[in-house]
Protein backbone atom coordinates (compact mmCIF):
# COMPACT_ATOMS: atom_id res chain seq x y z
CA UNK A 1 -157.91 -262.78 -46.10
CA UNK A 2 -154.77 -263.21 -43.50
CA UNK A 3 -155.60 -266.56 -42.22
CA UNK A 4 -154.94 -268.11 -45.60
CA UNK A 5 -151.75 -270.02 -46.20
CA UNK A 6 -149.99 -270.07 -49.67
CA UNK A 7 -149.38 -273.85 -48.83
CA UNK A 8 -152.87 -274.90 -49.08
CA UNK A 9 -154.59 -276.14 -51.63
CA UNK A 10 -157.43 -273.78 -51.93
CA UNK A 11 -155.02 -270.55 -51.38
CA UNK A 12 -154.70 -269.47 -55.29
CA UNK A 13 -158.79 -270.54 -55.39
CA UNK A 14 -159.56 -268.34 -52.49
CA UNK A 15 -157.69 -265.37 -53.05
CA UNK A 16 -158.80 -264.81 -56.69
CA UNK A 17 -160.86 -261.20 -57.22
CA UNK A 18 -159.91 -260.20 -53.78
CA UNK A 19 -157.79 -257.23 -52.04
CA UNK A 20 -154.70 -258.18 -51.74
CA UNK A 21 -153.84 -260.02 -47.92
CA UNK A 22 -152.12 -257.60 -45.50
CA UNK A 23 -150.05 -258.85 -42.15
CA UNK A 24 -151.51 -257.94 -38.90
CA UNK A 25 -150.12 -255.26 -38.87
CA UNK A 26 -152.02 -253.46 -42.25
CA UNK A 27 -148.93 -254.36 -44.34
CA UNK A 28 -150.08 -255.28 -47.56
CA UNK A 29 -148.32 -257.92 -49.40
CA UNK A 30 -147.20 -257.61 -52.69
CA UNK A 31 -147.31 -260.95 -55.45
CA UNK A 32 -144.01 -261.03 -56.57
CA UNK A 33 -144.99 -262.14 -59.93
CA UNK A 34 -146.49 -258.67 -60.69
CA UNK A 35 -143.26 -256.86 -60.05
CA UNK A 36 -141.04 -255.82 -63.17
CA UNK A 37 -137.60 -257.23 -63.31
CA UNK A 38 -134.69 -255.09 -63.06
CA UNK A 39 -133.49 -253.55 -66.55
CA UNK A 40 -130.19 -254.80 -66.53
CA UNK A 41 -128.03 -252.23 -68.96
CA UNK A 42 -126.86 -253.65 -72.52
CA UNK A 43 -123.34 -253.55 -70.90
CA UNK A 44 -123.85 -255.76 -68.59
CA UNK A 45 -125.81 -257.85 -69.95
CA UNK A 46 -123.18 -258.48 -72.50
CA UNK A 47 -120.90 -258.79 -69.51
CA UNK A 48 -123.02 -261.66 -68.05
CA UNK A 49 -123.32 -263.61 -71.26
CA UNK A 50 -119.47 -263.48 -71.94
CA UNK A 51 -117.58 -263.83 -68.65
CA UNK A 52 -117.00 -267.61 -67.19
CA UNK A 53 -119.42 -269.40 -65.11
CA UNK A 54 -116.95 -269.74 -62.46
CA UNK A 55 -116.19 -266.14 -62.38
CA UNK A 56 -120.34 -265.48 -61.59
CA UNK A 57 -121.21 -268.21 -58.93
CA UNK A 58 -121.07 -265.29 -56.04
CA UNK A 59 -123.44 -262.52 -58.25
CA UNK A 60 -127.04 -262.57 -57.28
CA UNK A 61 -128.36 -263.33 -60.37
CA UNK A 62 -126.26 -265.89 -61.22
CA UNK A 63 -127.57 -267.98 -58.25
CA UNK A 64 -131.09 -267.14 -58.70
CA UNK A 65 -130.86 -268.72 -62.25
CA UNK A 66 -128.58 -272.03 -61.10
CA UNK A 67 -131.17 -272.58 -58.09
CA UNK A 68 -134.08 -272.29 -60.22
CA UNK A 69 -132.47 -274.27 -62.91
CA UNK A 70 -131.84 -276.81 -60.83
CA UNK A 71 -135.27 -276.48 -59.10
CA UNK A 72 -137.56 -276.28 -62.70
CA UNK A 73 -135.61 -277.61 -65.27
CA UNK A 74 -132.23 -279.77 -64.56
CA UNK A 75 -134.99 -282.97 -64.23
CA UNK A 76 -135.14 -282.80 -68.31
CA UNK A 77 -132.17 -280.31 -68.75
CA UNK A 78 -129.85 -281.71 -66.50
CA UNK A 79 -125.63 -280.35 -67.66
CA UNK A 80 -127.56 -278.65 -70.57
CA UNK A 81 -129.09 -281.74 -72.19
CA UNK A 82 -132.67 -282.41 -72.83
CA UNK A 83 -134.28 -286.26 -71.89
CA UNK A 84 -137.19 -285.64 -74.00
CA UNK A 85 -135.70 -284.27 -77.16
CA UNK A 86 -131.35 -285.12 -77.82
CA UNK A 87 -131.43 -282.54 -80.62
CA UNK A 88 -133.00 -280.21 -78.60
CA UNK A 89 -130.31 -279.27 -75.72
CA UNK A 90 -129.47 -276.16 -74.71
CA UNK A 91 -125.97 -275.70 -76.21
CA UNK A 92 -124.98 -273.54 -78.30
CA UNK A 93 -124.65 -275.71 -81.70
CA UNK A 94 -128.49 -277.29 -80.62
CA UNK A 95 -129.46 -273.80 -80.21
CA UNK A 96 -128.34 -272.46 -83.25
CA UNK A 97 -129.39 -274.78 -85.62
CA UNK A 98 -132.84 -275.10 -83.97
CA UNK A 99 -132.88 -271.41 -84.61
CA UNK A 100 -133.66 -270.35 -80.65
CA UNK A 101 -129.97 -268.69 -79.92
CA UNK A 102 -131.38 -265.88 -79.42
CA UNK A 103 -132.47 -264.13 -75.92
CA UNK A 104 -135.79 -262.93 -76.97
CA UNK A 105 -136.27 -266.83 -78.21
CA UNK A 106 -135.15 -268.14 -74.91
CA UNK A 107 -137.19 -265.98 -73.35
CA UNK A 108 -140.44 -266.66 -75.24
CA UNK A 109 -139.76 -270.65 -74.33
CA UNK A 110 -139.14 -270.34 -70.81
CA UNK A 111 -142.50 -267.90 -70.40
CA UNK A 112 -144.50 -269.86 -72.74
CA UNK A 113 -143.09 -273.02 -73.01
CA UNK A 114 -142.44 -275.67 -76.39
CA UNK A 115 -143.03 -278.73 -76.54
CA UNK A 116 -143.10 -280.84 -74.15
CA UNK A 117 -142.16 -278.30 -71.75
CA UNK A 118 -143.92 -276.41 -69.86
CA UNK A 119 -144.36 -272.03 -69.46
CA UNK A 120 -143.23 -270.88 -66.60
CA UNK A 121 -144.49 -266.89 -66.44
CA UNK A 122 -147.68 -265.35 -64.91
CA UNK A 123 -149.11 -264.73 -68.12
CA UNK A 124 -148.75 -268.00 -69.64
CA UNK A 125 -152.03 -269.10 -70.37
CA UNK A 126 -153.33 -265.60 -71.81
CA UNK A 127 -150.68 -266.44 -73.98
CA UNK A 128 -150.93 -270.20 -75.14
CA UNK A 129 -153.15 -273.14 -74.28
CA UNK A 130 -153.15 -273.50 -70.65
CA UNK A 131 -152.29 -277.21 -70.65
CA UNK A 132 -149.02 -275.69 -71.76
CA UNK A 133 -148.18 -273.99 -68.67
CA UNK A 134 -147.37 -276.18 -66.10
CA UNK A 135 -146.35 -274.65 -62.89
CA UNK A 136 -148.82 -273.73 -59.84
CA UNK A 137 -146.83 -270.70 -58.71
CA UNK A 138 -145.29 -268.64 -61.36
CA UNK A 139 -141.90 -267.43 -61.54
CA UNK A 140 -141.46 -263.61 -60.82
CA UNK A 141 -140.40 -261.82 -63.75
CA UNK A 142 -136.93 -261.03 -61.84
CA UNK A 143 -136.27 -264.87 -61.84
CA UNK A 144 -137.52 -265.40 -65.73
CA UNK A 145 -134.64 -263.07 -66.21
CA UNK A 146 -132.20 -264.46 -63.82
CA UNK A 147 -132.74 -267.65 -65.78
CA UNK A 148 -132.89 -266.94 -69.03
CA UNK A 149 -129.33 -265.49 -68.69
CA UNK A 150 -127.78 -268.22 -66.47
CA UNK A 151 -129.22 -270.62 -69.13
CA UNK A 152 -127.32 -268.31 -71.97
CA UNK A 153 -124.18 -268.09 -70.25
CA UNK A 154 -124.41 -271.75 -69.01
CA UNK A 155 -124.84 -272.51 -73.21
CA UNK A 156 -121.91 -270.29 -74.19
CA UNK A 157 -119.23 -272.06 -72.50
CA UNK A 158 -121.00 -275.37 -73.49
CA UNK A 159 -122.20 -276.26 -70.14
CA UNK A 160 -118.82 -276.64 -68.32
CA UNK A 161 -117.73 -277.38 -64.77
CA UNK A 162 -120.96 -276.89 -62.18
CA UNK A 163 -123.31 -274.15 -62.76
């Protein structure tokens, strides 16, 4: 269907089990959740994790994951903390010691959630009870990844200065 509008309510209802919508024009368009993320190269990744916030703010990534941060999770997370849980923040020492400083960890929470918190990926509820997964629209995999390492370079300079 073109005439639908992602907006309205009955958009995700309507559009299940159908072709995908095209423009006018025959253009078909493409969910964004069902694209792969980029492989970023274990040099660079390593580069990400290590090199100061400040230093990042202009790379693409880096903004994807403040603005979603901000967007998703600052409300509970806000400078790195965590309103529902004080033990539970997401610096380094908290991280550590509850035994998730680890990127595939990180990972694994954002998708699927913990807690109180909610999944955020495509596949969450294949994954874990759907009352667990808490967003409408999905994150593309792209911006899991963009988060998950602005989150785990955020952590490794504990959260300093604006992210």
């Amino acid at each position: 269907p073109t005439d639908l509008n992602p907006d309205d309510d009955d958009f995700e209802f309507a559009t299940a089990n159908k072709p995908a919508p095209t423009t006018k024009e025959g253009v078909v368009l493409v969910d964004i959740t069902d694209l792969p993320a980029e492989r970023v190269a274990d040099e660079e990744l390593q580069r990400r994790l290590i090199t100061p916030s400040e230093q990042m703010k202009k790379e693409r990534w880096y903004k994807n994951g403040s603005e979603v941060f901000v967007a998703k999770c600052a409300g509970c997370h806000g400078q790195g903390g965590n309103s529902a849980k004080v033990d539970h923040t997401l610096f380094n020492d908290d991280l550590t010691r509850n035994g998730v400083n680890d990127p595939d960890k990180i990972r694994q929470i954002i998708r699927y959630g913990a807690g109180t918190m909610p999944g955020f990926s495509k596949d969450c509820s294949s994954k874990v009870d759907y009352t667990q997964c808490g967003v409408l629209t999905p994150l593309s995999e792209q911006t899991l990844q963009d988060l998950q390492i602005f989150i785990a370079n955020r952590a490794n300079f504990n959260w300093k200065g604006r992210g």
